[in-house]
PDB file of N, CA and C in Angstrom:
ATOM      1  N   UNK A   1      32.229  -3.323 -30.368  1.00  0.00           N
ATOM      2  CA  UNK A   1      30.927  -3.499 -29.735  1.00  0.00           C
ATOM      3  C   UNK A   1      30.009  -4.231 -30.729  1.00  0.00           C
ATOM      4  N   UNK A   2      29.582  -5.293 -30.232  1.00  0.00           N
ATOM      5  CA  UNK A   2      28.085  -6.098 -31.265  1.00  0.00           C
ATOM      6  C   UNK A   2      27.150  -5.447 -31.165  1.00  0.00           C
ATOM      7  N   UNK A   3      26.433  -6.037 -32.263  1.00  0.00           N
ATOM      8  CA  UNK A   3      24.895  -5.135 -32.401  1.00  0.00           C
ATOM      9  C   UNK A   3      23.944  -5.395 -31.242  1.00  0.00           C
ATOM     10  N   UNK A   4      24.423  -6.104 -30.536  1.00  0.00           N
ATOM     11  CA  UNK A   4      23.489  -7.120 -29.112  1.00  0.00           C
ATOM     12  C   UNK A   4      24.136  -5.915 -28.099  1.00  0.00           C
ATOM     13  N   UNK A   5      25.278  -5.953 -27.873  1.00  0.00           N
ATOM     14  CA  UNK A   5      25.887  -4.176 -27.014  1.00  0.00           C
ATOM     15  C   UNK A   5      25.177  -3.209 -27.121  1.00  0.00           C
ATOM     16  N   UNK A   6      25.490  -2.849 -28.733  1.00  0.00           N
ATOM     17  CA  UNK A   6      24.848  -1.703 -29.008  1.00  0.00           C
ATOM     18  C   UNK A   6      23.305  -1.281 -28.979  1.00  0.00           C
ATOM     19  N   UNK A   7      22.587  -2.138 -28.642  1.00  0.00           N
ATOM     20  CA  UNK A   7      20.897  -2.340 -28.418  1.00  0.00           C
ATOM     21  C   UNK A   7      20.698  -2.297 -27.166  1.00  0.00           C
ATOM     22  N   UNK A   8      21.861  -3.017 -26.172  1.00  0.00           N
ATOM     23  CA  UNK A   8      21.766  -3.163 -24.559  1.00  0.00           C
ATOM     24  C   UNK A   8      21.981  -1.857 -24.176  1.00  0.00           C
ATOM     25  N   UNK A   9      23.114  -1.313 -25.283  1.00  0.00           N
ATOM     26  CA  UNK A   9      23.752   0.391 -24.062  1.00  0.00           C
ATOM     27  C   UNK A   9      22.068   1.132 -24.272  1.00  0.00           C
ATOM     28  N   UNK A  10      21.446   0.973 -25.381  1.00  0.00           N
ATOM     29  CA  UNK A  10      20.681   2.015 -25.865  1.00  0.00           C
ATOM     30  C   UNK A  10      19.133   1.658 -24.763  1.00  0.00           C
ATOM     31  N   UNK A  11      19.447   0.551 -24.798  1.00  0.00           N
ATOM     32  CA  UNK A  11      18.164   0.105 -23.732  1.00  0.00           C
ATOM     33  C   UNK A  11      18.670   0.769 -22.116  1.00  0.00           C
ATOM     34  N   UNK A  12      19.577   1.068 -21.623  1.00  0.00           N
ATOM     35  CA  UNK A  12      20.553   1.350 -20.572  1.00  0.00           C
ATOM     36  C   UNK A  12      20.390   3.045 -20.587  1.00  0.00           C
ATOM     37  N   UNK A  13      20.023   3.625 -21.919  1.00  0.00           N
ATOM     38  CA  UNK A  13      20.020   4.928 -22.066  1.00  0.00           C
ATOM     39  C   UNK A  13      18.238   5.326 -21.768  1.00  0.00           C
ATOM     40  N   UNK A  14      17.417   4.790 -22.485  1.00  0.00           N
ATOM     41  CA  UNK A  14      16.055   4.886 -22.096  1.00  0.00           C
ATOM     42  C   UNK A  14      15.576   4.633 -20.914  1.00  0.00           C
ATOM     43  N   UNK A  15      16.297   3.132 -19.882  1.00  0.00           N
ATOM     44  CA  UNK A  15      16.186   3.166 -19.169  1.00  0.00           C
ATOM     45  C   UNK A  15      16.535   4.507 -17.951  1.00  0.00           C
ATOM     46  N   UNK A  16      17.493   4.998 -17.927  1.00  0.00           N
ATOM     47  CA  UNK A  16      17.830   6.362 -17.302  1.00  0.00           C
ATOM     48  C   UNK A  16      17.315   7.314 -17.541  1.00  0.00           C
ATOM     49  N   UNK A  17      16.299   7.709 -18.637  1.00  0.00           N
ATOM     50  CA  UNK A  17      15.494   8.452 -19.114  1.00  0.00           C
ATOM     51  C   UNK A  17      14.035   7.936 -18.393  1.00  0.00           C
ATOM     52  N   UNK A  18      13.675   6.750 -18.341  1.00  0.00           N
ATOM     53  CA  UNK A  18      12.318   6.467 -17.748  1.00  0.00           C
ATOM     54  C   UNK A  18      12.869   6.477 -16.065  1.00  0.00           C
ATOM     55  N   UNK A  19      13.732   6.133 -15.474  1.00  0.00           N
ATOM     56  CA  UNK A  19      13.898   6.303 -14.222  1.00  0.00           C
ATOM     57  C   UNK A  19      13.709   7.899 -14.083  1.00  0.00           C
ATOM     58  N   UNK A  20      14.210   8.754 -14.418  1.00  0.00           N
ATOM     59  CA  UNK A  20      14.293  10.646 -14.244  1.00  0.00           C
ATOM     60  C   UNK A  20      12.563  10.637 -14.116  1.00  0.00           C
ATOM     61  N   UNK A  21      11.991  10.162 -15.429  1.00  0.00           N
ATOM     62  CA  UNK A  21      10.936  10.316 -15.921  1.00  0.00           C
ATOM     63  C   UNK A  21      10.305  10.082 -14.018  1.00  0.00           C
ATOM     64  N   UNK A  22      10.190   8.596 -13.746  1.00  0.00           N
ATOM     65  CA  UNK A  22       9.397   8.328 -13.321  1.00  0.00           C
ATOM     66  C   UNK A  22       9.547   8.837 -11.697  1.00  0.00           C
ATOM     67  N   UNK A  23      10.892   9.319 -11.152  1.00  0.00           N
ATOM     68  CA  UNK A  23      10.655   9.975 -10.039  1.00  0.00           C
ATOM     69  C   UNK A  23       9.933  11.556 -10.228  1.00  0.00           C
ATOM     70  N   UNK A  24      10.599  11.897 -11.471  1.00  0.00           N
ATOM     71  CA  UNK A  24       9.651  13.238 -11.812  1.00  0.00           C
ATOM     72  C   UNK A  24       7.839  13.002 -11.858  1.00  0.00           C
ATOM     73  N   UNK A  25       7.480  11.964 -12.375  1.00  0.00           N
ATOM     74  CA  UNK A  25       6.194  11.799 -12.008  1.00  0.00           C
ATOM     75  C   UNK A  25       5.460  10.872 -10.542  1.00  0.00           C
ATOM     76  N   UNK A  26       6.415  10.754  -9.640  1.00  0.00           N
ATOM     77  CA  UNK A  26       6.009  10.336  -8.465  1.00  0.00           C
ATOM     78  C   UNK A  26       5.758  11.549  -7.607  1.00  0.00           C
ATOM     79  N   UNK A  27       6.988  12.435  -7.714  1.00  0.00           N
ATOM     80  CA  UNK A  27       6.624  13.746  -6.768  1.00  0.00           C
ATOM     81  C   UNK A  27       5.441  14.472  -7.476  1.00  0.00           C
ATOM     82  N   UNK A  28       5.237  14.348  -8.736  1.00  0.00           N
ATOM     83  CA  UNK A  28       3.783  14.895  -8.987  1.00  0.00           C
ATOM     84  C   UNK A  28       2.976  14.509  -8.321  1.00  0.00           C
ATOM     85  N   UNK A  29       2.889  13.382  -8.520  1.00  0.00           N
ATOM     86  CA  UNK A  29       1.928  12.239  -7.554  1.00  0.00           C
ATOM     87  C   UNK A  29       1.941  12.843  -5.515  1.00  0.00           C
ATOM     88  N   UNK A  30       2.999  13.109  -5.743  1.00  0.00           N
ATOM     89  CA  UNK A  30       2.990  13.816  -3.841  1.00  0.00           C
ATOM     90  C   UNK A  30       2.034  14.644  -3.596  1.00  0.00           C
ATOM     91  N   UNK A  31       2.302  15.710  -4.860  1.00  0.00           N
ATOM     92  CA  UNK A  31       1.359  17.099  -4.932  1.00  0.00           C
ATOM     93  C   UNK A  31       0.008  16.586  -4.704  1.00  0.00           C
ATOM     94  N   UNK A  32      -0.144  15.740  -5.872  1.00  0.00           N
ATOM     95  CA  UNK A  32      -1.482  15.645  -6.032  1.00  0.00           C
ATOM     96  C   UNK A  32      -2.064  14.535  -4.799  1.00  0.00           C
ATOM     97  N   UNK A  33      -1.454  14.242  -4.308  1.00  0.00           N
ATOM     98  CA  UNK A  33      -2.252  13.490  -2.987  1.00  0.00           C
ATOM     99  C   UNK A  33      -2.386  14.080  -2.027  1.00  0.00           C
ATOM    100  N   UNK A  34      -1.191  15.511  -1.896  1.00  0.00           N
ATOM    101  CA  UNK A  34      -2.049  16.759  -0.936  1.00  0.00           C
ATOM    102  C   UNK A  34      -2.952  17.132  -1.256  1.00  0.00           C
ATOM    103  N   UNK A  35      -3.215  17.684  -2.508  1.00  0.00           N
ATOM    104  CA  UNK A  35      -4.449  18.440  -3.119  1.00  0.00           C
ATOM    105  C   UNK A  35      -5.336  17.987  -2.460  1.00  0.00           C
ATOM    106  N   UNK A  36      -5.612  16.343  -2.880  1.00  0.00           N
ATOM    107  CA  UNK A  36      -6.526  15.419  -2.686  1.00  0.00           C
ATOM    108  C   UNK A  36      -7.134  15.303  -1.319  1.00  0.00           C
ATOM    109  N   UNK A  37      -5.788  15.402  -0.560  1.00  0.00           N
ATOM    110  CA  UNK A  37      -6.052  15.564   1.021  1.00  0.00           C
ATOM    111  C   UNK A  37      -6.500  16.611   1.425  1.00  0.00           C
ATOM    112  N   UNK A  38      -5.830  17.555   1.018  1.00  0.00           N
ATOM    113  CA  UNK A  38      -6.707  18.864   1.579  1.00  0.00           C
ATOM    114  C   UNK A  38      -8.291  19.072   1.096  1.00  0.00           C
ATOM    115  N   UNK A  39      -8.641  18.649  -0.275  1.00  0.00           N
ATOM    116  CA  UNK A  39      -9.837  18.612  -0.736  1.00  0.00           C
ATOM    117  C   UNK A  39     -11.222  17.500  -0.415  1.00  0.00           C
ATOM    118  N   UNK A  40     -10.528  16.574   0.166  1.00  0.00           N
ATOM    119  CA  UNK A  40     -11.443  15.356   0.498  1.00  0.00           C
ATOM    120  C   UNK A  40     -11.330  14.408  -0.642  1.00  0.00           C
ATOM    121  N   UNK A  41     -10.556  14.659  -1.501  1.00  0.00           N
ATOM    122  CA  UNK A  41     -11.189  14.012  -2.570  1.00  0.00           C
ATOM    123  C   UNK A  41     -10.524  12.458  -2.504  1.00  0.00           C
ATOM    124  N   UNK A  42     -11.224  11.330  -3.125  1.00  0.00           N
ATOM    125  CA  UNK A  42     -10.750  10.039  -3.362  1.00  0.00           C
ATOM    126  C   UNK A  42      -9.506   9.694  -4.094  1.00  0.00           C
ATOM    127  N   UNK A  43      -8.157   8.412  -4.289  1.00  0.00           N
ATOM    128  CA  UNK A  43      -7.294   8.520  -5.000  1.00  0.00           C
ATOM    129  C   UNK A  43      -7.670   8.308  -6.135  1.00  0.00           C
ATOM    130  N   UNK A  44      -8.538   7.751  -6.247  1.00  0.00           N
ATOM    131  CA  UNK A  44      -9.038   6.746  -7.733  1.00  0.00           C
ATOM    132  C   UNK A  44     -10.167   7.603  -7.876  1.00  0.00           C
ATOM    133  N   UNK A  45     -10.075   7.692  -9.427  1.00  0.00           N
ATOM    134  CA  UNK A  45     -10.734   8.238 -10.260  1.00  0.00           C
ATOM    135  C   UNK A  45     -11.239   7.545 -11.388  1.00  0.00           C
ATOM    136  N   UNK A  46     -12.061   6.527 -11.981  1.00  0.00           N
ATOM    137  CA  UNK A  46     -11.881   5.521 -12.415  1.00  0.00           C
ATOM    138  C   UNK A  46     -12.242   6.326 -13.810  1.00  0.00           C
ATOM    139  N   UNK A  47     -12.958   7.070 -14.531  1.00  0.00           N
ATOM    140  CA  UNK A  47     -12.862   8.157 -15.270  1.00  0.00           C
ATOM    141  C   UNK A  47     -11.834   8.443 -16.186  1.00  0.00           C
ATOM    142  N   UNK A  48     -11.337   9.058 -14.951  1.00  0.00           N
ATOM    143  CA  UNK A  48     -10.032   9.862 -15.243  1.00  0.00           C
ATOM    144  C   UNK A  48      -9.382   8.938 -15.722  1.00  0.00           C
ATOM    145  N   UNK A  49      -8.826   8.207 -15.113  1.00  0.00           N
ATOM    146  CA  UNK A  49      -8.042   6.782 -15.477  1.00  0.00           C
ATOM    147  C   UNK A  49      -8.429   6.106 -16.799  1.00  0.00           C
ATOM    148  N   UNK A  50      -9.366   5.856 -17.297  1.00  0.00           N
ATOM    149  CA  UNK A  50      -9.469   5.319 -18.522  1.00  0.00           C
ATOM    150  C   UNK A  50      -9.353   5.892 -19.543  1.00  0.00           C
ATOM    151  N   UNK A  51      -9.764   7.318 -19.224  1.00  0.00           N
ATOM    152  CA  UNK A  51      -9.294   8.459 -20.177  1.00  0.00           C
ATOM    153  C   UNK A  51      -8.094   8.306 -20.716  1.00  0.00           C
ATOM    154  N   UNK A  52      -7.204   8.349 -19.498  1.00  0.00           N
ATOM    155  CA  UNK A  52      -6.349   8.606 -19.347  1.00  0.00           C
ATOM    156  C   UNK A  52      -5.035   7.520 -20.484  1.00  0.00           C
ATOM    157  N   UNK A  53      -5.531   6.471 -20.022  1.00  0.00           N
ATOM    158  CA  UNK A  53      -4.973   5.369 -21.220  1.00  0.00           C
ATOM    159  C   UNK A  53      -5.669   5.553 -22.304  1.00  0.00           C
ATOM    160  N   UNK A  54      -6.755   5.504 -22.899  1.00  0.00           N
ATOM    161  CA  UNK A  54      -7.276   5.900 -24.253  1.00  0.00           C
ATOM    162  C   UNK A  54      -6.215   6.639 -24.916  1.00  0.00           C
ATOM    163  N   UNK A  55      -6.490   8.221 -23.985  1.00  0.00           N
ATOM    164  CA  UNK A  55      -5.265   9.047 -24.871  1.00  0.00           C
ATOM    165  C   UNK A  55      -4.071   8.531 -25.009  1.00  0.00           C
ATOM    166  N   UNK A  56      -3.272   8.127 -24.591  1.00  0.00           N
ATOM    167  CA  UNK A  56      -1.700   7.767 -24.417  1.00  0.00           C
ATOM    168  C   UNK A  56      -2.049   6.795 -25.068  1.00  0.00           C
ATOM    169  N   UNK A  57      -2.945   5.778 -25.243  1.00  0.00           N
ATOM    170  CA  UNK A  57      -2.491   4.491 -26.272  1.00  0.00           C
ATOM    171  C   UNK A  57      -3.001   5.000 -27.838  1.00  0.00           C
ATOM    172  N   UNK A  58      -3.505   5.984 -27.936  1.00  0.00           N
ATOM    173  CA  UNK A  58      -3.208   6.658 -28.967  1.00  0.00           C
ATOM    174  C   UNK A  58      -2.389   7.106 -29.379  1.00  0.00           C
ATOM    175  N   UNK A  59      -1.363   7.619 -28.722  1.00  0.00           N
ATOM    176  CA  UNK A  59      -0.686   8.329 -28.912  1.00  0.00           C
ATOM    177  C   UNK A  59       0.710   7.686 -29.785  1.00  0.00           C
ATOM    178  N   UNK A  60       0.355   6.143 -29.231  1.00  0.00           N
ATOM    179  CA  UNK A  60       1.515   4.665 -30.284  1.00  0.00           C
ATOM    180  C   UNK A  60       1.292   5.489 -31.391  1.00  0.00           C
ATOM    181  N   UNK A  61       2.907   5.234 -31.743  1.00  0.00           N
ATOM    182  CA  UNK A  61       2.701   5.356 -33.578  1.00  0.00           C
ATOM    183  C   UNK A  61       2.531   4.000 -34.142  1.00  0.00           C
ATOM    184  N   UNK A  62       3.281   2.775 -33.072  1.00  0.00           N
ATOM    185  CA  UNK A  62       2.822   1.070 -33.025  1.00  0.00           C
ATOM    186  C   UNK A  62       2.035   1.159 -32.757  1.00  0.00           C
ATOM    187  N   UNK A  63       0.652  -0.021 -33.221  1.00  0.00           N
ATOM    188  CA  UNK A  63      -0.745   0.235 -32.232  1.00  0.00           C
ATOM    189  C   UNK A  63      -0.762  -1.138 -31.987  1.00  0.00           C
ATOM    190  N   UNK A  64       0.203  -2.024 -32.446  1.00  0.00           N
ATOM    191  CA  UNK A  64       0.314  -3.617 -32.449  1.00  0.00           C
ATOM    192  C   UNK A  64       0.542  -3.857 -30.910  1.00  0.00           C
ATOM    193  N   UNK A  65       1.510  -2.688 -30.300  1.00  0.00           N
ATOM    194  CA  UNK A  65       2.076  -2.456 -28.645  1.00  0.00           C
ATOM    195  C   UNK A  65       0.613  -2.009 -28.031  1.00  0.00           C
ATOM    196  N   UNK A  66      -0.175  -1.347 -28.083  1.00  0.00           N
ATOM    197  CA  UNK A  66      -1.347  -0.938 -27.532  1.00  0.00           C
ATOM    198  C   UNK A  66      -1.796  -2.072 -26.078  1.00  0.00           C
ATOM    199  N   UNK A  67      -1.700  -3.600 -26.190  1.00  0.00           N
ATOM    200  CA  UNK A  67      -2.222  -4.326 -25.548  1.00  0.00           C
ATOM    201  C   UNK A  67      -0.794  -3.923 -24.126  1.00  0.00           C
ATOM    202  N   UNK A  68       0.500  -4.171 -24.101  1.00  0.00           N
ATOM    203  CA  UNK A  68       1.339  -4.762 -24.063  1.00  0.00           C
ATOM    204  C   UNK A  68       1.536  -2.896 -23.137  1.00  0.00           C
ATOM    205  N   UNK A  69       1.632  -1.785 -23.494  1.00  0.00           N
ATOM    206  CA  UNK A  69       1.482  -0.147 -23.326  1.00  0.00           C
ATOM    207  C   UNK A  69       0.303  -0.489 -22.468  1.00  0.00           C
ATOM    208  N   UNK A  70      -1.135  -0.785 -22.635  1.00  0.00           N
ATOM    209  CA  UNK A  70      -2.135  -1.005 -21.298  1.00  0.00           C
ATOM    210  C   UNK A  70      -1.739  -1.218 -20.478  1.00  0.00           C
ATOM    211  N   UNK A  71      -0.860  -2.324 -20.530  1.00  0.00           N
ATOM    212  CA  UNK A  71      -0.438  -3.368 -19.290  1.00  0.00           C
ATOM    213  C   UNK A  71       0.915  -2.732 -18.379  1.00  0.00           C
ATOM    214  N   UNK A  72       1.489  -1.674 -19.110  1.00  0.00           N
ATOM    215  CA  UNK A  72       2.391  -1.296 -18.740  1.00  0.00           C
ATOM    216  C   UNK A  72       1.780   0.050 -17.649  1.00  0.00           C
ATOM    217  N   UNK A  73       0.731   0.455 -18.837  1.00  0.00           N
ATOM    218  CA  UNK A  73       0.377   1.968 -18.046  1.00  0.00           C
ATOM    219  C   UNK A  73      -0.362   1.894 -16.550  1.00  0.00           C
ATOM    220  N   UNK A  74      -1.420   0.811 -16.574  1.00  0.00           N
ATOM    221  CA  UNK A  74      -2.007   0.422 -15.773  1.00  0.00           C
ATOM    222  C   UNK A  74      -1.511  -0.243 -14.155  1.00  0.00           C
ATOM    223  N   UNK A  75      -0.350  -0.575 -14.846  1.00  0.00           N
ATOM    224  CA  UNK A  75       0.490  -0.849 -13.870  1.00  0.00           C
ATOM    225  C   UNK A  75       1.168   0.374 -13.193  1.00  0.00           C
ATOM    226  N   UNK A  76       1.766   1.356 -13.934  1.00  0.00           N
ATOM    227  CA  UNK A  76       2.381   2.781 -13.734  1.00  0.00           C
ATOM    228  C   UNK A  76       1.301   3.543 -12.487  1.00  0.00           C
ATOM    229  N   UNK A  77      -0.328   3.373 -13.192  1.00  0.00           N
ATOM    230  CA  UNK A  77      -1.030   4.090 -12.560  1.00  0.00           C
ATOM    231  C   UNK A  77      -1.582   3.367 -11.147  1.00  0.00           C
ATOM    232  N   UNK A  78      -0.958   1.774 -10.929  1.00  0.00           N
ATOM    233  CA  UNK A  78      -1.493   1.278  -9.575  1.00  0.00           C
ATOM    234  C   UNK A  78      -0.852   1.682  -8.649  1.00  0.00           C
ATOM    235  N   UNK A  79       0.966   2.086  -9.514  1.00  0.00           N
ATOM    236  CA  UNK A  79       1.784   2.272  -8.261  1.00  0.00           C
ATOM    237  C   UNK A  79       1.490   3.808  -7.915  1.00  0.00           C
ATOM    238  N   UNK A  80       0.950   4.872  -8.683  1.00  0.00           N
ATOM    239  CA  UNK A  80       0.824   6.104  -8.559  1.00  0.00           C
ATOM    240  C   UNK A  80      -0.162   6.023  -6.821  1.00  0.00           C
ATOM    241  N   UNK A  81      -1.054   5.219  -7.496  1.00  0.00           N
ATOM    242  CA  UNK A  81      -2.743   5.189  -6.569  1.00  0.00           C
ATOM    243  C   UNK A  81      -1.681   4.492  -5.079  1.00  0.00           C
ATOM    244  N   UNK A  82      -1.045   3.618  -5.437  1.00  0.00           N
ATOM    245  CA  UNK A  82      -0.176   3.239  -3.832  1.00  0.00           C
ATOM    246  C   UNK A  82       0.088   4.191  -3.123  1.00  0.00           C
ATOM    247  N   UNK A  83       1.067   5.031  -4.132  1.00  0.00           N
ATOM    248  CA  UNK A  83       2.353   5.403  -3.329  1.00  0.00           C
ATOM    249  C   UNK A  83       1.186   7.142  -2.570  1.00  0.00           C
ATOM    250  N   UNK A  84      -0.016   7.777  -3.589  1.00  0.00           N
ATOM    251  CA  UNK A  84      -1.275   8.189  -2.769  1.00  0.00           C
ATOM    252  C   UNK A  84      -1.834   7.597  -1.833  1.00  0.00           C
ATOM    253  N   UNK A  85      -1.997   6.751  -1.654  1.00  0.00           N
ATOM    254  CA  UNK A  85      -2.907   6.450  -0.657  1.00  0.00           C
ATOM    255  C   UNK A  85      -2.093   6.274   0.742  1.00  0.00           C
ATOM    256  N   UNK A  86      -0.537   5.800   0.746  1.00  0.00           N
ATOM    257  CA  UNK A  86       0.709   6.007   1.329  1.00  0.00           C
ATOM    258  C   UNK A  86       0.559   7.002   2.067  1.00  0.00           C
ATOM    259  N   UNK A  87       0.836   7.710   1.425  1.00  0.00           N
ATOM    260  CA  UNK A  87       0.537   9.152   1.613  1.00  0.00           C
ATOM    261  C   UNK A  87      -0.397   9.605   2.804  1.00  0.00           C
ATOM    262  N   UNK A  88      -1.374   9.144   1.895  1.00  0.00           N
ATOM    263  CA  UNK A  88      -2.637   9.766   2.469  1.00  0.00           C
ATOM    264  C   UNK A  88      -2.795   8.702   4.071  1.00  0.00           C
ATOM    265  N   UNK A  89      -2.279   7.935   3.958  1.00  0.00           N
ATOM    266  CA  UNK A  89      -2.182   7.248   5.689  1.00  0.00           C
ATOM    267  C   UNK A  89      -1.904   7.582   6.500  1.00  0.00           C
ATOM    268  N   UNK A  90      -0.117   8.164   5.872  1.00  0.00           N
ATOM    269  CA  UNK A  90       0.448   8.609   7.205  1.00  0.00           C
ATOM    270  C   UNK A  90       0.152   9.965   7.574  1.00  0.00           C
ATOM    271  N   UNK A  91      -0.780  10.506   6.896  1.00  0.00           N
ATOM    272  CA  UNK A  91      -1.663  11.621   7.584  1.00  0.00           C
ATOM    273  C   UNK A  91      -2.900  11.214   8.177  1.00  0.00           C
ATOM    274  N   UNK A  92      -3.622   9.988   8.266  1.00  0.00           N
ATOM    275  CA  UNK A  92      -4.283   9.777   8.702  1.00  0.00           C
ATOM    276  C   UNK A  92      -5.411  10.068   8.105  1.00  0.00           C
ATOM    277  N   UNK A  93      -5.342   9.875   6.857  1.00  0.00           N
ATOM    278  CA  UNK A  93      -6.317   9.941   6.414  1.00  0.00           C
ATOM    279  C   UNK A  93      -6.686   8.461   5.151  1.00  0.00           C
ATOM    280  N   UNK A  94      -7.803   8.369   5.199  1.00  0.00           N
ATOM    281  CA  UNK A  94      -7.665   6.861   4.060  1.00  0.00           C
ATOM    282  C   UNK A  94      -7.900   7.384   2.376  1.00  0.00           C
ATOM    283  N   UNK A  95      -7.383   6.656   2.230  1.00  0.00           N
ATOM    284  CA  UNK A  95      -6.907   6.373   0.766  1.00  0.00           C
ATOM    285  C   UNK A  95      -7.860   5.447  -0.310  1.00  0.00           C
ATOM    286  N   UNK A  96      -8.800   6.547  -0.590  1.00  0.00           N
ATOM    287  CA  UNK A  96      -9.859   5.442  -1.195  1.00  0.00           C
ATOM    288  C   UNK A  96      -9.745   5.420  -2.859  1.00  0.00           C
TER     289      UNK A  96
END
């Protein structure tokens, strides 16, 4: 195996780790768009959300990735606010 293999399997291994990851944090995302529904409350939290990256891009032990981790998280959190507001449709309710 080359060192170009051995970097691909390992990228192949994280990847299967962020897939688990990320259906485990979509059905969170279910919960919390009932909550939301049952409570009235809006999907977006714009607050919360910036908080929310502050902490975690702290959390780099790289901070050179910080720009590059925004772009990633922000993206993470549009599909969260989708796949809520989804949600929140086919109950008939809107998704703000």
């Amino acid at each position: 195996m080359t060192v170009l293999d051995e970097k691909r399997y390992r990228i192949n291994q994280i990847d299967a780790e962020l897939t688990k990851l990320f259906e485990e944090r979509m059905k969170t995302v279910e919960e919390i768009a009932a909550w939301k529904m049952d409570n009235n409350m809006p999907v977006f939290d714009p607050s919360r959300e910036e908080n929310n990256i502050r902490r975690n891009t702290a959390l780099l032990e790289d901070h050179h990735l910080a720009g590059y981790f925004e772009l990633w998280y922000r993206f993470t959190m549009k599909i969260s606010k989708d796949y809520q507001k989804d949600i929140l449709s086919k109950h008939g309710k809107e998704g703000r």
